[in-house]
Protein backbone atom coordinates (compact mmCIF):
# COMPACT_ATOMS: atom_id res chain seq x y z
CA UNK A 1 0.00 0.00 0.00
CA UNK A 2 2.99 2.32 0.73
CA UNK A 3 4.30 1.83 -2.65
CA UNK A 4 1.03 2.21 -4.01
CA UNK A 5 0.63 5.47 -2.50
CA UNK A 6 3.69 7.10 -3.29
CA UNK A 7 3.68 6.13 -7.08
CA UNK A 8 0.23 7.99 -7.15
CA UNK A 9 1.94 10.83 -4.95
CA UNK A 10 4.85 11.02 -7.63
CA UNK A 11 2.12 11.09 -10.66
CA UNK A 12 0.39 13.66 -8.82
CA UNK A 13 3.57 15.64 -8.17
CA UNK A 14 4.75 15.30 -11.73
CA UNK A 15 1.56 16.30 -13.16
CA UNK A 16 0.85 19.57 -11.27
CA UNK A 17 2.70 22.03 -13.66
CA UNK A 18 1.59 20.30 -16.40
CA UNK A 19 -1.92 20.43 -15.96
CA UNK A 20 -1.64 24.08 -14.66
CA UNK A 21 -0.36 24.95 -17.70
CA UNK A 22 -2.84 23.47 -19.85
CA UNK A 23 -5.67 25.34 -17.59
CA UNK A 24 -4.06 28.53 -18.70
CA UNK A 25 -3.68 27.74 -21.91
CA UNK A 26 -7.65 27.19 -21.93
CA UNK A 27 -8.51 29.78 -19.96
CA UNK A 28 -6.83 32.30 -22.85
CA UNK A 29 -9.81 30.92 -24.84
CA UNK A 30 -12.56 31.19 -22.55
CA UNK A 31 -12.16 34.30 -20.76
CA UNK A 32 -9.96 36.69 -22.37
CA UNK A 33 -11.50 39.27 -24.33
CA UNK A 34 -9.42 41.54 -27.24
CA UNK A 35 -10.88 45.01 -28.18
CA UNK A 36 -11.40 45.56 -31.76
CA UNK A 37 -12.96 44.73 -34.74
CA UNK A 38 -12.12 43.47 -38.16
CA UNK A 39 -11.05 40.72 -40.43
CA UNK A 40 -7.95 40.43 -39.59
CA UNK A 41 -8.42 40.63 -35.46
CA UNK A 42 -10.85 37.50 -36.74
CA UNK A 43 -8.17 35.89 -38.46
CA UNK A 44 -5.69 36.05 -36.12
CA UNK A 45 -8.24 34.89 -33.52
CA UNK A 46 -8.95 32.08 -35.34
CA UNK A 47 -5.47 31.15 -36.19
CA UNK A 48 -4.35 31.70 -31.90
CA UNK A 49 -6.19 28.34 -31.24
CA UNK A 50 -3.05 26.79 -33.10
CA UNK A 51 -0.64 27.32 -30.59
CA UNK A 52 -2.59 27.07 -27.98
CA UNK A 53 -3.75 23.41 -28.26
CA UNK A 54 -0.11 22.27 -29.87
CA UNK A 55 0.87 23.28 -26.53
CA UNK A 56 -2.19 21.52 -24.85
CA UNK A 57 -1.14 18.54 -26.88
CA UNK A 58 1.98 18.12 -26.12
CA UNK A 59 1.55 18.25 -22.75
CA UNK A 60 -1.28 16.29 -22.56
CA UNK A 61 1.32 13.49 -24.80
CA UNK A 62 3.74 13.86 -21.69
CA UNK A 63 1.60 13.68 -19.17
CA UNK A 64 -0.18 10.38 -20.43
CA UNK A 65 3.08 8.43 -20.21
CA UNK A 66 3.21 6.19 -17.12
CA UNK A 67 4.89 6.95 -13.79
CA UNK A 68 7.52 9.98 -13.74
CA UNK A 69 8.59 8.46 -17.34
CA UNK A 70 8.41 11.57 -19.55
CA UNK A 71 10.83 9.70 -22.06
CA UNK A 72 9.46 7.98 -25.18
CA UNK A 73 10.25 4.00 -24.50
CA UNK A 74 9.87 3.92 -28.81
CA UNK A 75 9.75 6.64 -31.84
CA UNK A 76 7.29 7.65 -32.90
CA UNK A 77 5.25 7.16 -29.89
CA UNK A 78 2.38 6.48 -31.66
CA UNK A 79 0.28 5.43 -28.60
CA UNK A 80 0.61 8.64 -26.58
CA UNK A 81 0.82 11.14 -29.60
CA UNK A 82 -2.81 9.92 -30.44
CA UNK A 83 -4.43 9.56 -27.28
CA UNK A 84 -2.97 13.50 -26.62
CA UNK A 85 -4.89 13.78 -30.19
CA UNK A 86 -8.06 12.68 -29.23
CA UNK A 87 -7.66 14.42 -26.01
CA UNK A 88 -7.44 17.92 -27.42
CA UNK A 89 -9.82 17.53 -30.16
CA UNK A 90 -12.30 16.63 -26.91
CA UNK A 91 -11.61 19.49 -24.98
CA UNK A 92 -11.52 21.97 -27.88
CA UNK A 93 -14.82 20.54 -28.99
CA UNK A 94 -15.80 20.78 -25.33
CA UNK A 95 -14.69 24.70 -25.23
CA UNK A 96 -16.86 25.16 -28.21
CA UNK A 97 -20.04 24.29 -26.61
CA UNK A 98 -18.85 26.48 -23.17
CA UNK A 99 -18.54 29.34 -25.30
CA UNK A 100 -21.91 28.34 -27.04
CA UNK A 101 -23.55 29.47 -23.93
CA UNK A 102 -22.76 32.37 -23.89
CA UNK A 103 -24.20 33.22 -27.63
CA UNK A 104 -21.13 32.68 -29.76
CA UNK A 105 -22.12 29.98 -31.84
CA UNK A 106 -19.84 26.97 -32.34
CA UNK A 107 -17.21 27.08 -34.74
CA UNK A 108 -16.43 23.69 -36.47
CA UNK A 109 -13.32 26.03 -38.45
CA UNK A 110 -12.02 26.74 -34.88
CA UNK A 111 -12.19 23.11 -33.88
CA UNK A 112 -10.51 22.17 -37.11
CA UNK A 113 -7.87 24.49 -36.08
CA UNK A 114 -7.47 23.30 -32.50
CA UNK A 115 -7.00 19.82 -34.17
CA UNK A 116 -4.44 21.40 -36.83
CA UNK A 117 -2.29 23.16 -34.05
CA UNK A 118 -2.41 20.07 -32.09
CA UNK A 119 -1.28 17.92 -35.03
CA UNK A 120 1.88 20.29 -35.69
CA UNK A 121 2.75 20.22 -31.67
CA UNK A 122 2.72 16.21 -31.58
CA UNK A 123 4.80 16.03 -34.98
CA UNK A 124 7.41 19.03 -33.52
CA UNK A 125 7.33 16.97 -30.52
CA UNK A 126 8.34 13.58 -32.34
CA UNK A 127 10.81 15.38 -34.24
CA UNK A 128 12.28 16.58 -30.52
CA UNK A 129 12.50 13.46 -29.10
CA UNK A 130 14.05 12.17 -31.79
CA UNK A 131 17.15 14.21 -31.14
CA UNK A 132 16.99 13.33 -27.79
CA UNK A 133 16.91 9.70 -28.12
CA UNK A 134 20.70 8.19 -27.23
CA UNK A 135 22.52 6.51 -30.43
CA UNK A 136 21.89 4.63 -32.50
CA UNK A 137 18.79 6.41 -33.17
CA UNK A 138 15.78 4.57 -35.05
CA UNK A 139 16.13 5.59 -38.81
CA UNK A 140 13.08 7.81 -39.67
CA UNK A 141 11.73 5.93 -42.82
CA UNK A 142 7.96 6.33 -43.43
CA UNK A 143 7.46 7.50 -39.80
CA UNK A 144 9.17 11.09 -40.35
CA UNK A 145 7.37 11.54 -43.53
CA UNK A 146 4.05 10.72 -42.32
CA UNK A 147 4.84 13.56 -39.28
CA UNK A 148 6.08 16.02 -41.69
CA UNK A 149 2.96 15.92 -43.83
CA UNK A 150 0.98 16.32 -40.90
CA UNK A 151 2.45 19.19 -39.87
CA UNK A 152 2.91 20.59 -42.93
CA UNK A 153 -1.15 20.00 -43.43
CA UNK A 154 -2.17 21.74 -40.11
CA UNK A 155 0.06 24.90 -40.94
CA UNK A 156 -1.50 25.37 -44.62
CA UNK A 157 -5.01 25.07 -42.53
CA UNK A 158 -4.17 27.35 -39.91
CA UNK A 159 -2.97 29.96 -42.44
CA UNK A 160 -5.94 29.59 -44.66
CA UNK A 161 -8.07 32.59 -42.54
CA UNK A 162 -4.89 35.22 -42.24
CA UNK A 163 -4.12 34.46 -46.38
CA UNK A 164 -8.01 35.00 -47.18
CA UNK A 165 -8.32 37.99 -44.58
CA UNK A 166 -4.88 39.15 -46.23
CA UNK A 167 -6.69 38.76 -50.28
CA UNK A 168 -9.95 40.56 -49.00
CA UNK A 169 -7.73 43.58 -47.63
CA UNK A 170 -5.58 43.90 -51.02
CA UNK A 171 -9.07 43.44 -53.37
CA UNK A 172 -10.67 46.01 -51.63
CA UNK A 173 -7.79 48.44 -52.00
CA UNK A 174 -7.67 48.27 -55.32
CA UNK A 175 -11.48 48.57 -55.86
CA UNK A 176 -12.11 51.91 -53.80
CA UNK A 177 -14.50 53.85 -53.93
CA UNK A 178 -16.21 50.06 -54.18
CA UNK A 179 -16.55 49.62 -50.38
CA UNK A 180 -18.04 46.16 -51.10
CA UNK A 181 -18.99 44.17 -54.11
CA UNK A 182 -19.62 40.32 -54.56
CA UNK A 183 -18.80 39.23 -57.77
CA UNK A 184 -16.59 35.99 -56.02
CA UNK A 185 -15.95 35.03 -52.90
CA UNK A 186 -12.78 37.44 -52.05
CA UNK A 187 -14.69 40.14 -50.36
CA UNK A 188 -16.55 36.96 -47.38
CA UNK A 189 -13.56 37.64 -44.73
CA UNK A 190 -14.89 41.42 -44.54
CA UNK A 191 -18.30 40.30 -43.87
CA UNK A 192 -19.53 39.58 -39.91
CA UNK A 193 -23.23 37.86 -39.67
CA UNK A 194 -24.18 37.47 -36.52
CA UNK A 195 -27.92 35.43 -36.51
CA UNK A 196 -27.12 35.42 -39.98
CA UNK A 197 -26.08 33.05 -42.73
CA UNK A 198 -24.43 34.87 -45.66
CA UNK A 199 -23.02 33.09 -49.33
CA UNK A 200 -22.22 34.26 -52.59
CA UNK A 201 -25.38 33.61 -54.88
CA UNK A 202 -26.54 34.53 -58.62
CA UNK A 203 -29.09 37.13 -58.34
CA UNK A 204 -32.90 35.88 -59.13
CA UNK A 205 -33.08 36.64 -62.82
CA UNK A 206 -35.42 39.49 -62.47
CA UNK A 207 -32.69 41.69 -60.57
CA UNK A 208 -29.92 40.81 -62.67
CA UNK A 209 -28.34 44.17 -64.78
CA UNK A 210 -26.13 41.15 -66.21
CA UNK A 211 -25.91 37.65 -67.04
CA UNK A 212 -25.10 35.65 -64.17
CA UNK A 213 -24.42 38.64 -62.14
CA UNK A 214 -23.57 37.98 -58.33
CA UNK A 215 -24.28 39.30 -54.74
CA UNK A 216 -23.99 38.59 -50.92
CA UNK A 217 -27.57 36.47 -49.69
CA UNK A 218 -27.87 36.99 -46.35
CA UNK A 219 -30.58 35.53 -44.33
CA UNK A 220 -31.22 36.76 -40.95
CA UNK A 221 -32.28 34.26 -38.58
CA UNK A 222 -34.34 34.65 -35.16
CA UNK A 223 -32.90 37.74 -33.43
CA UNK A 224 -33.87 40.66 -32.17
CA UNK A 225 -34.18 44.35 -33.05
CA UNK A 226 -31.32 47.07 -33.05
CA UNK A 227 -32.83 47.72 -29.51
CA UNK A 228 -32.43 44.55 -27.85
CA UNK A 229 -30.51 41.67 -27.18
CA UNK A 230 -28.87 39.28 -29.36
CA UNK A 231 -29.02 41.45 -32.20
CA UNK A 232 -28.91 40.06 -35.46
CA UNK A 233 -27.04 42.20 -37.87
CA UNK A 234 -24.70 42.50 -41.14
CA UNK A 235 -21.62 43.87 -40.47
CA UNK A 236 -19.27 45.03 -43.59
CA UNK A 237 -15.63 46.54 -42.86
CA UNK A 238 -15.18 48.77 -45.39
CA UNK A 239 -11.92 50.87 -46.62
CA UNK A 240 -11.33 52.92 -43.70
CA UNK A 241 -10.61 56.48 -45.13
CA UNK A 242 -14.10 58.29 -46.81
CA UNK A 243 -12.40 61.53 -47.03
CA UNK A 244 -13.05 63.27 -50.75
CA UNK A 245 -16.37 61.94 -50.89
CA UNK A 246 -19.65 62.95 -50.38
CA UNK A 247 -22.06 60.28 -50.70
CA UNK A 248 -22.81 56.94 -49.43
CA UNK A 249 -24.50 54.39 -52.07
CA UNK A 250 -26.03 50.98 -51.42
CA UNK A 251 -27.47 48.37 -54.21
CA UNK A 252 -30.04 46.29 -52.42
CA UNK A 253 -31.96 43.63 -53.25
CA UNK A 254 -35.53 42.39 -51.55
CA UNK A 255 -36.68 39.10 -53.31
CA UNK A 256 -39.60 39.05 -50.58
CA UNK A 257 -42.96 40.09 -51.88
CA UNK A 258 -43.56 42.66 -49.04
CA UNK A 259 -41.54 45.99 -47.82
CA UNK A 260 -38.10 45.12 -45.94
CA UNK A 261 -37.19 48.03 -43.59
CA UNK A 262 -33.61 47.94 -42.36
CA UNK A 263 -31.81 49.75 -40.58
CA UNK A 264 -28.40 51.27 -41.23
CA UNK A 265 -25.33 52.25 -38.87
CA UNK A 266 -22.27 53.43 -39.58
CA UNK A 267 -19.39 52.71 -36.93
CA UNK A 268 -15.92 55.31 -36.85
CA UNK A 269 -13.32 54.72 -34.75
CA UNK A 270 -14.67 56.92 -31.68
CA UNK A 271 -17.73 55.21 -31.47
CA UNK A 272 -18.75 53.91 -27.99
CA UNK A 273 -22.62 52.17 -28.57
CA UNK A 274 -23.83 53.11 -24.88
CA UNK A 275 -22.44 56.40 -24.76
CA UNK A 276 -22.48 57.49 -27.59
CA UNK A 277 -24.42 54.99 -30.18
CA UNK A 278 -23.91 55.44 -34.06
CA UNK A 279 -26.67 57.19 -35.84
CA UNK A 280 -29.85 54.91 -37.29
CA UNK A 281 -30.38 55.84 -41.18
CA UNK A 282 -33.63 54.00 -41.88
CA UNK A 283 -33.89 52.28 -44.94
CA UNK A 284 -37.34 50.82 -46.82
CA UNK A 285 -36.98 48.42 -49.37
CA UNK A 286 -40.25 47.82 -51.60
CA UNK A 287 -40.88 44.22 -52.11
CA UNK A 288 -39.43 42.15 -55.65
CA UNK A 289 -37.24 45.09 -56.11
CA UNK A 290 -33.68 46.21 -56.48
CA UNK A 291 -33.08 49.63 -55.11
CA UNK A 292 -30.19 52.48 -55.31
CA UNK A 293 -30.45 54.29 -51.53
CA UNK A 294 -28.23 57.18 -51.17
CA UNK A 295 -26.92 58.69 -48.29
CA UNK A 296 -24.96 62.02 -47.85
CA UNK A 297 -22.26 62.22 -45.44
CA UNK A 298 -22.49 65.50 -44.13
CA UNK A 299 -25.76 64.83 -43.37
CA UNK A 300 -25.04 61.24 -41.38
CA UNK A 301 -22.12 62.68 -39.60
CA UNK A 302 -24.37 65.19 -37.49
CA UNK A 303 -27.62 63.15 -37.49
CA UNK A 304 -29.64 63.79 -34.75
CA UNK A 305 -27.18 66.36 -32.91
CA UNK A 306 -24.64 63.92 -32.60
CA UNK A 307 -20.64 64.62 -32.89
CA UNK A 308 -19.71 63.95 -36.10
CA UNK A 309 -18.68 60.95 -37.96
CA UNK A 310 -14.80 60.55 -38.71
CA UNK A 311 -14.70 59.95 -41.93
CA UNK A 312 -10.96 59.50 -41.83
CA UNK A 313 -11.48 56.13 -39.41
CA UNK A 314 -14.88 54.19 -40.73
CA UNK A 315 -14.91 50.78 -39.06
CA UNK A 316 -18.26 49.08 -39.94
CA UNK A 317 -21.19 49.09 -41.71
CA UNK A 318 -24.14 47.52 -40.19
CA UNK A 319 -27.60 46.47 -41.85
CA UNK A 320 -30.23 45.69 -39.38
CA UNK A 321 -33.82 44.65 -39.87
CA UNK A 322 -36.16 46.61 -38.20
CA UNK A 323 -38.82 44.04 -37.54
CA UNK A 324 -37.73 41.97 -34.43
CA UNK A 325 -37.95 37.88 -34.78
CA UNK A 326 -38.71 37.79 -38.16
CA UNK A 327 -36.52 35.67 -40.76
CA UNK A 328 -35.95 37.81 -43.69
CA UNK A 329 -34.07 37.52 -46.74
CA UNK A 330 -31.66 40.39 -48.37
CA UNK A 331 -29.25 40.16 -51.38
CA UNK A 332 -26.79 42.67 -50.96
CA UNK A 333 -25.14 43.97 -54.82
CA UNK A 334 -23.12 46.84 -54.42
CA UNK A 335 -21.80 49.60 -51.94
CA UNK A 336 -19.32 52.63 -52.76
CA UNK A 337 -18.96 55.96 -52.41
CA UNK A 338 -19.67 59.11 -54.61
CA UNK A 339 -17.56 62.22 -54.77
């Protein structure tokens, strides 16, 4: 019984730091907050659960070997890299529903990535231990080419957000005074839905000014009103800098037979939405129709008495239905700005 005991003391000692480290690791995930807003803050969101959980798996792969062995007894260690696998997967999977509570909807992308950053920890990990291991050390063969792929994999699939984030940016630079426009899917990583599906879609044939002609569907979900809690909005970074111009142009689309009113906000860089919220430009869209809706900038900026919009630092555009709990469809065609 004594030796009994103090094996599970030593396990228990041995494990401590360990499983500290993968609580903070976690807890980076689940409770830390960062300010700001934008497609590449998303990106590089998204891409943070990589080295998070190749941490979390490589610990997890040390501390599933038995007693205070923290050696490999064999390369690869094929038995502890996948149980550390299946591990993370779980708890990222397991973090996904947590954070479901709280109304961010699950994210299979950033489970994919948890299991793509834990992949390229367990193969960086082999490849360690390899070096470690006294001579003669095991030749490689098919073993090191099977980790190398693997990593190699999860890094191309971590870095698919950042590289589309980083296409969206340069397309829409070299469109301006196109704020947004939807002829493929370059311009998606500049779009935020929240109780909202979006996709790339023909146009119904009626609304096309071309053959085949393209837009952003979105269909808003159950939700609530620009008053109330969740919202459900559509949120489009556009180019930053709307100096030089004085007008603000959407190209909407409502394929449902009766009136859509939504609701647009505009979002600069001083904007603070309890103290001092953006202004509310009503928009009504007649039903089976495609509609030009202008806006003039000097007359948004000091809507309804407010400070002025700074047109040097535009974050967001929002479109909001107006109706509460209704699901509504809206094709969006075209924004841009008019000297």
């Amino acid at each position: 019984m004594r030796g009994r005991g103090s094996e599970i003391a030593l396990r228990l000692r041995d494990g401590a730091v360990p499983i500290a480290a993968i609580i903070g690791l976690l807890s980076l995930l689940l409770f830390i907050r960062v300010p700001g807003r934008g497609a590449w803050l998303r990106a590089t969101l998204n891409a943070s659960h990589a080295p998070i959980f190749a941490a979390v798996a490589v610990l997890l792969a040390i501390l599933l070997r038995s007693g205070s062995r923290r050696e490999p007894s064999s390369w690869p260690d094929w038995r502890s890299y996948g149980l550390a696998f299946v591990l993370a997967v779980g708890i990222g999977a397991l973090i996904e529903f947590l954070q479901s509570l709280s109304d961010r909807p699950p994210s299979l992308f950033d489970l994919g990535t948890d299991a793509a950053g834990a992949v390229i920890g367990l193969a960086l990990l082999a490849f360690f231990e390899r070096r470690r291991l006294p001579e003669p050390k095991p030749t490689p063969g098919a073993a090191a080419w099977i980790l190398m792929a693997l990593a190699i994999g999860g890094v191309l699939f971590v870095a698919w957000h950042p590289v589309q984030a980083a296409r969206a940016y340069l397309a829409r630079l070299q469109t301006f005074p196109v704020l947004a426009s939807y002829g493929d899917s370059v311009g998606l990583p500049m779009v935020n839905a929240v109780h909202a599906t979006v996709a790339i879609e023909a146009l119904p044939s009626p609304w096309q000014r071309q053959p085949g002609e393209k837009a952003l569907r979105v269909r808003y979900g159950q939700g609530a009103s620009d008053n109330a809690w969740p919202i459900r909005y559509l949120g489009i970074e556009p180019s930053p800098d709307w100096g030089g111009h004085s007008t603000l142009a959407l190209e909407l689309v409502n394929p449902g037979p009766a009136a859509l009113p939504v609701t647009l906000r505009i979002l600069d860089a001083g904007h603070h939405w309890e103290l001092d919220p953006p202004p509310s430009l009503p928009i009504a869209i007649p039903g089976a129709t495609r509609a030009t809706f202008r806006f003039e900038l000097g007359t948004i900026a000091t809507r309804d008495g407010r400070r002025p919009l700074d047109l040097q630092r535009i974050e967001e555009i929002f479109l909001i239905p107006a109706e509460p709990q209704v699901p509504v469809d809206l094709f969006v065609a075209r924004i841009w700005l008019e000297p």
